[in-house]
Protein backbone atom coordinates (compact mmCIF):
# COMPACT_ATOMS: atom_id res chain seq x y z
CA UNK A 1 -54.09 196.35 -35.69
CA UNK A 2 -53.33 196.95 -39.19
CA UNK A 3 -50.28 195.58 -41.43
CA UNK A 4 -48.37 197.97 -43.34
CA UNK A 5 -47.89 197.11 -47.08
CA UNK A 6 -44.70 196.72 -48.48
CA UNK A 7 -44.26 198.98 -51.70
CA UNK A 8 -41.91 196.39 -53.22
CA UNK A 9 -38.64 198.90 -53.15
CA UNK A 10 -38.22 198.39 -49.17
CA UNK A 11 -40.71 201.35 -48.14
CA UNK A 12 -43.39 201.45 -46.24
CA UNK A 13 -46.38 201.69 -48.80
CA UNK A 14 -49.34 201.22 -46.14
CA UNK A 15 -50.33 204.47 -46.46
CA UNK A 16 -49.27 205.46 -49.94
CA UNK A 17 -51.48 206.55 -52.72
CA UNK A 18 -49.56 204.62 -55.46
CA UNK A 19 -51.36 201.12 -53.89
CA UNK A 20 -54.57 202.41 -52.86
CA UNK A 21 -57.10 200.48 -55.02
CA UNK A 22 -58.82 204.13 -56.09
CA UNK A 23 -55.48 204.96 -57.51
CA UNK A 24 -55.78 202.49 -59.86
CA UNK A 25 -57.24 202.66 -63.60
CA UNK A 26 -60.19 200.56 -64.35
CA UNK A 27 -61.14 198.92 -67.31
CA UNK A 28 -63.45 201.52 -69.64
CA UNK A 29 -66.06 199.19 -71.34
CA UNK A 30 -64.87 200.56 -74.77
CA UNK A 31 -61.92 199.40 -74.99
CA UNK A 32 -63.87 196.10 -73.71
CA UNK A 33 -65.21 196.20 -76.77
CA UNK A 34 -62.74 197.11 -79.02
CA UNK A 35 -60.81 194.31 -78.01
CA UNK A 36 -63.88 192.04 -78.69
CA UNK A 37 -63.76 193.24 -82.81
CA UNK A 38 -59.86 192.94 -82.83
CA UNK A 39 -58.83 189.96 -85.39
CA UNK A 40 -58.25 186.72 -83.58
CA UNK A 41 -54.67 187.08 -83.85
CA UNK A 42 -54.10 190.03 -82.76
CA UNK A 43 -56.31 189.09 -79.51
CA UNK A 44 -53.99 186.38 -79.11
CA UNK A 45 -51.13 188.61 -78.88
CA UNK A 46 -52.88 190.92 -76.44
CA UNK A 47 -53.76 187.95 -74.45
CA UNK A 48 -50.56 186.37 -74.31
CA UNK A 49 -48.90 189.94 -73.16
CA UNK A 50 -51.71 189.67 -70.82
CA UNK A 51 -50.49 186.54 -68.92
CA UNK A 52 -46.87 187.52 -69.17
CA UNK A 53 -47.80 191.41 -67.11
CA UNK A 54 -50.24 188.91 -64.93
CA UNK A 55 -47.59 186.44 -64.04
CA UNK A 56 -45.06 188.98 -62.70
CA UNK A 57 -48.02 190.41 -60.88
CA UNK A 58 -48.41 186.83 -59.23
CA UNK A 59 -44.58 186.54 -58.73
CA UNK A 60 -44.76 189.58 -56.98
CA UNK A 61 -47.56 189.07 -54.81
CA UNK A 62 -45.55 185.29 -54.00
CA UNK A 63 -42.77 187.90 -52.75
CA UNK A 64 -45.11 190.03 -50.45
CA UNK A 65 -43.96 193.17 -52.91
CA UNK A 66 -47.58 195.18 -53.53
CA UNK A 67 -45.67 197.82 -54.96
CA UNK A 68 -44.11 195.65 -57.56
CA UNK A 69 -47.93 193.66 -58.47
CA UNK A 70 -49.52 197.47 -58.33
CA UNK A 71 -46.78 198.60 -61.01
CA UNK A 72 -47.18 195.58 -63.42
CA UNK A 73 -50.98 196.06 -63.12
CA UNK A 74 -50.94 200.02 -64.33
CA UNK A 75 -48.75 198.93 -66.77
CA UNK A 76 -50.74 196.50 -68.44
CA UNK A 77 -54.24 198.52 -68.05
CA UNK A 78 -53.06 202.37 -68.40
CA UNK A 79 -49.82 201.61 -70.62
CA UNK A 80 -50.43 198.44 -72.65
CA UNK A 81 -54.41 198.88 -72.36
CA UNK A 82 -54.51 195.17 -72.22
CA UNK A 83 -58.03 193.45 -70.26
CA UNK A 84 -57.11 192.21 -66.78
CA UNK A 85 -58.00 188.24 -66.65
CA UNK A 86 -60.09 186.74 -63.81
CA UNK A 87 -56.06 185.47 -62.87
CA UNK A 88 -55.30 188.88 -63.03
CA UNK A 89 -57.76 190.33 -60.56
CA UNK A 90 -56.29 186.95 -58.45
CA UNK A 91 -53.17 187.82 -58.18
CA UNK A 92 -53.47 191.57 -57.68
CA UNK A 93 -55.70 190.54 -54.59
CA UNK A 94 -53.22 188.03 -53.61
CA UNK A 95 -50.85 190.35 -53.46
CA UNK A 96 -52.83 192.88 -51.41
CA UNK A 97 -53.69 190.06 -48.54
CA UNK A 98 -50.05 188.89 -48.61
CA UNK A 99 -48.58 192.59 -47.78
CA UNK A 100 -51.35 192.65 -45.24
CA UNK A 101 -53.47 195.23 -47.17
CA UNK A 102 -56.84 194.12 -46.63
CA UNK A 103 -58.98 196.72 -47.24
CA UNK A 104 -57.16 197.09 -50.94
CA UNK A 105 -58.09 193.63 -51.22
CA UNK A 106 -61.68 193.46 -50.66
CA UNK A 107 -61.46 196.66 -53.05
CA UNK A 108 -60.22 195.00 -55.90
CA UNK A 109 -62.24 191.80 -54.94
CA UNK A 110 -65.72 194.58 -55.51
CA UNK A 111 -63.67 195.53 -58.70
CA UNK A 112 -63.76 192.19 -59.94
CA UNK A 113 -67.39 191.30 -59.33
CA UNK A 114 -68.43 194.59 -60.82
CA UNK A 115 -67.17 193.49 -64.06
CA UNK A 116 -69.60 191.84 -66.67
CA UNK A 117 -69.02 188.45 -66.86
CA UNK A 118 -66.16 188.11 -64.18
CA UNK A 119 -66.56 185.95 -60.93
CA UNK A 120 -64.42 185.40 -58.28
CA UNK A 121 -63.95 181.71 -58.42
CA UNK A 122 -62.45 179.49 -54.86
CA UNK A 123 -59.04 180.85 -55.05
CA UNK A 124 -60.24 184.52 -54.69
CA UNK A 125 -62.47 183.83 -51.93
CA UNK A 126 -59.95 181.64 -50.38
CA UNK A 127 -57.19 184.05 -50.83
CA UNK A 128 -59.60 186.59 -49.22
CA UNK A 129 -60.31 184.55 -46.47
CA UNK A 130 -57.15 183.56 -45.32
CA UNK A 131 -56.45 187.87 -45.59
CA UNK A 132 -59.17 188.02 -43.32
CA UNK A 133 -58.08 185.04 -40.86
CA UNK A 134 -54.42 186.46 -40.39
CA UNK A 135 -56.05 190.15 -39.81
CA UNK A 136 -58.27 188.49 -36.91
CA UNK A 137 -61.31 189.57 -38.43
CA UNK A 138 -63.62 186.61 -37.71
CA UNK A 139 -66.76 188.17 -38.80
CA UNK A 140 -65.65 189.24 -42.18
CA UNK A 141 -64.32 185.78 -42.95
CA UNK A 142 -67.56 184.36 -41.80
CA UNK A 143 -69.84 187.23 -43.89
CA UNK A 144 -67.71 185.75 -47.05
CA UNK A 145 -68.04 182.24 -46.54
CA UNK A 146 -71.62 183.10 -46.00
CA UNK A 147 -71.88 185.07 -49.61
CA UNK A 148 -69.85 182.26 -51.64
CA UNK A 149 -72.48 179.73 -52.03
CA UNK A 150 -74.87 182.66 -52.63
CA UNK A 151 -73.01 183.95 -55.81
CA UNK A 152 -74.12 183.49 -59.35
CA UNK A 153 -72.63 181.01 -60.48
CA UNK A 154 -72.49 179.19 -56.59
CA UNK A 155 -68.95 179.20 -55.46
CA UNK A 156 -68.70 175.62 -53.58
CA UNK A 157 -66.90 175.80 -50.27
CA UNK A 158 -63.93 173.55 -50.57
CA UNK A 159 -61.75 171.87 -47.51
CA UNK A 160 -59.61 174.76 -47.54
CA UNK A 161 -62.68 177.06 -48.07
């Protein structure tokens, strides 16, 4: 059985292209590092535009509307070319498990660990296991609660863990 994602304007976006984690830009390493040489307060700006995009990402995610989090996120990588936050990554998977949309989920969860210096921390891997719990998939909640205290750095299992 597998949930259909909302899109976040009433559609069905289960199968749509526009959510698929592929569809989605990633972060080029230049820009990484352009942002690294930008003065301080011009990263501050950048950051603080940052958590405003990443915020309605999380609101949307709170209202089950992937389409809405998916939207917010291309705007702040392909139009703003702002760098996605480890709270960024959160909430765009949070969003995926709420609308059901696992596989985009553990997607974006690889995404996240396959950039330098980014970890999933308790929430992600909480957030990912309860995805996994509601979808009935027993062994790949177990296979992450088995990987979390094998991360670098250790992610501690926690009550709700």
């Amino acid at each position: 059985h597998t949930a259909v994602a909302t899109a976040g304007d009433g559609s069905r976006g289960g199968d749509d292209e526009s959510v698929h984690p592929q569809s989605l830009p990633d972060v080029k390493s230049w820009l990484r590092s352009r942002e690294a040489s930008l003065p301080a307060e011009e990263r501050e700006k950048r950051r603080a535009r940052a958590e405003v995009l990443t915020r309605q990402i999380a609101q949307a995610a709170k209202d089950k509307q992937l389409g809405r989090a998916v939207l917010a996120y291309r705007r702040l990588v392909t139009h703003e070319r702002l760098i996605p936050t480890s709270y960024t990554y959160a909430s765009l998977i949070n969003a995926y498990v709420n609308s059901g949309h696992m596989p985009g989920a553990s997607a974006m969860l690889r995404r996240m660990k396959a950039v330098p210096g980014m970890a999933p921390n308790v929430v992600v891997y909480t957030t990912m296991l309860k995805g996994h719990m509601l979808a009935g998939d027993v062994e790949a909640a177990e296979a992450l609660l088995a990987e979390m205290p094998r991360q670098k750095p250790p992610v501690p299992l926690d009550a709700r863990a």
